[in-house]
C-alpha atoms as a PDB file:
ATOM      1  CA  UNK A   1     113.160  94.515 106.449  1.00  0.00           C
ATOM      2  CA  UNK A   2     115.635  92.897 103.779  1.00  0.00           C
ATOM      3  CA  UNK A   3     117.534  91.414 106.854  1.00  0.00           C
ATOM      4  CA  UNK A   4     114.276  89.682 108.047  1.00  0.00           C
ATOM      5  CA  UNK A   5     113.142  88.902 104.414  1.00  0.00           C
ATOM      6  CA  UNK A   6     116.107  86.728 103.903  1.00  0.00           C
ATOM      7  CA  UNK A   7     116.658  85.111 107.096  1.00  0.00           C
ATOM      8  CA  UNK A   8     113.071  83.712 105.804  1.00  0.00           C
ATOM      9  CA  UNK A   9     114.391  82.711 102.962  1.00  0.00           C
ATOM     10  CA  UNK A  10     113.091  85.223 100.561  1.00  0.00           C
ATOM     11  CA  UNK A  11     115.110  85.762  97.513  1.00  0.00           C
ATOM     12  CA  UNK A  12     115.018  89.371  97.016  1.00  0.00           C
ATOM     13  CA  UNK A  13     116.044  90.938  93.727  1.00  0.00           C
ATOM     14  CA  UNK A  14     116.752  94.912  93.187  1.00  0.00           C
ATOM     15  CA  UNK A  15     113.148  96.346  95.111  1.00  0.00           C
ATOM     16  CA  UNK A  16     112.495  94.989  98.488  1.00  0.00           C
ATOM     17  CA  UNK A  17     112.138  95.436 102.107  1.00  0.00           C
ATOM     18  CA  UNK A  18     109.268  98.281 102.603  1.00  0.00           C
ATOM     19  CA  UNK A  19     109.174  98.726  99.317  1.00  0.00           C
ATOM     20  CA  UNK A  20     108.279  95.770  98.081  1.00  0.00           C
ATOM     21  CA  UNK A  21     105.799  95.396 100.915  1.00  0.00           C
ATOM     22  CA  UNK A  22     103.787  98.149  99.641  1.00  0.00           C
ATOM     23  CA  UNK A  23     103.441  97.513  95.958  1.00  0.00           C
ATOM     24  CA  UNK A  24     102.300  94.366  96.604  1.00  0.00           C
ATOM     25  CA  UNK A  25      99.363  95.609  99.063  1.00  0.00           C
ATOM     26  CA  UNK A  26      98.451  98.052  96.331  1.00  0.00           C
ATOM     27  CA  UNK A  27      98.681  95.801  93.661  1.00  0.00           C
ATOM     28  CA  UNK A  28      97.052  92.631  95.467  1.00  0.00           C
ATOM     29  CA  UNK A  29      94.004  95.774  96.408  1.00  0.00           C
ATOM     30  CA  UNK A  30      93.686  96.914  92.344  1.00  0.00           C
ATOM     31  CA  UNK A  31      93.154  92.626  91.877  1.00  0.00           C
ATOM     32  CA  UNK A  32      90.333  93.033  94.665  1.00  0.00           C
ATOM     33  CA  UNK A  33      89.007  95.665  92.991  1.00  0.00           C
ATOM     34  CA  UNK A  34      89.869  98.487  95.867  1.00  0.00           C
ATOM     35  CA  UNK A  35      89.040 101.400  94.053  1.00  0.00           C
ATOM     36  CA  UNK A  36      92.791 103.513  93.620  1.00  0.00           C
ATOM     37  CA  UNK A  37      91.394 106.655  95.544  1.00  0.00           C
ATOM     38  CA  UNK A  38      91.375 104.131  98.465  1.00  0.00           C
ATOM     39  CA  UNK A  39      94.515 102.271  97.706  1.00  0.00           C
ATOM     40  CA  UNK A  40      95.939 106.048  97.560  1.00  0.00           C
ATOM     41  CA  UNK A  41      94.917 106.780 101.013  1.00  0.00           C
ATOM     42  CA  UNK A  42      96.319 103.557 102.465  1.00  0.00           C
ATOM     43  CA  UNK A  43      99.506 104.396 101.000  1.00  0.00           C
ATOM     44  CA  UNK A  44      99.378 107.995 102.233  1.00  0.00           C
ATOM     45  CA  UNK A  45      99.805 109.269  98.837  1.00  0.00           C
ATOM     46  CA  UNK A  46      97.868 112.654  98.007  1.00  0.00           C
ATOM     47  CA  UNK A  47      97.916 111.895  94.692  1.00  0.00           C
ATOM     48  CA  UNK A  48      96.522 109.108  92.486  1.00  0.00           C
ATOM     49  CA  UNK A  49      99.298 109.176  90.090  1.00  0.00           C
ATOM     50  CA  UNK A  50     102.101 108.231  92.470  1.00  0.00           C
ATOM     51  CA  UNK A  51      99.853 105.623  93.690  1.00  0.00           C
ATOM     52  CA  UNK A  52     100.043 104.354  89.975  1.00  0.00           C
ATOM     53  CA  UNK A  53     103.466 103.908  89.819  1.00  0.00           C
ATOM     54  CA  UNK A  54     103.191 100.817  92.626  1.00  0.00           C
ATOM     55  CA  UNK A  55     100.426  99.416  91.217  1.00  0.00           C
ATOM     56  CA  UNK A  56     101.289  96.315  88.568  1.00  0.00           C
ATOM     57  CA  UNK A  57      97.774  95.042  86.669  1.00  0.00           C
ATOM     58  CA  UNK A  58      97.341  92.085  84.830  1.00  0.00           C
ATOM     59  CA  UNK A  59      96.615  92.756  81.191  1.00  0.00           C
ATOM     60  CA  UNK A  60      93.848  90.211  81.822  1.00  0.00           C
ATOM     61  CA  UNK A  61      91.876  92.939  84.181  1.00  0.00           C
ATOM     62  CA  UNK A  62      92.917  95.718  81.404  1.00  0.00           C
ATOM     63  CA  UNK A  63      90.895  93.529  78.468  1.00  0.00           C
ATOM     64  CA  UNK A  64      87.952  94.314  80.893  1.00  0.00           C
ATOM     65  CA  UNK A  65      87.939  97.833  81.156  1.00  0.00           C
ATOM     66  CA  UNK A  66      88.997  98.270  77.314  1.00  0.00           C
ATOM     67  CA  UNK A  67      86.817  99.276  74.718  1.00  0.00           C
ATOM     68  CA  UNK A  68      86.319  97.195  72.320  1.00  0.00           C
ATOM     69  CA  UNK A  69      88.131  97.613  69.329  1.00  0.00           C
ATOM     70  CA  UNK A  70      87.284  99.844  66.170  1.00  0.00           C
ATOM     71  CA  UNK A  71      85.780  97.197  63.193  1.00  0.00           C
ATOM     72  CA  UNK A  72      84.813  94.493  65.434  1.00  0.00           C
ATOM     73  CA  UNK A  73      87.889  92.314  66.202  1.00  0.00           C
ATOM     74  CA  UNK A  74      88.688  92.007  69.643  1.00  0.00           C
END
């Protein structure tokens, strides 16, 4: 996979091949909402917390789901 990742011309830095490969499908499925159960069982993982470590969310999508903070300042 690295071999064919650079003879594209993809610079590759410490993760990539495979790898790479699947933290961005299970990141790029968190943007699209895919709930993480489901991202799990694409990436075979039986549990939700491995499935957490590939998954990279924009702090943007975080301020969504966050509650609001105490006093009234967001």
């Amino acid at each position: 996979m690295r071999k064919r990742l650079r003879h594209g011309g993809v610079g590759l830095g410490r993760v990539a091949g495979a790898h790479l490969l699947r933290h961005s499908l299970a990141t790029q499925l968190v943007r699209q909402r895919t709930p993480i159960n489901e991202v799990a069982d694409l990436l075979g993982h039986r549990s939700i917390n491995t499935t957490a470590l590939y998954v990279k969310i924009p702090a943007s999508q975080l301020a969504e789901v966050a509650f609001p903070f105490p006093g009234g300042v967001a």
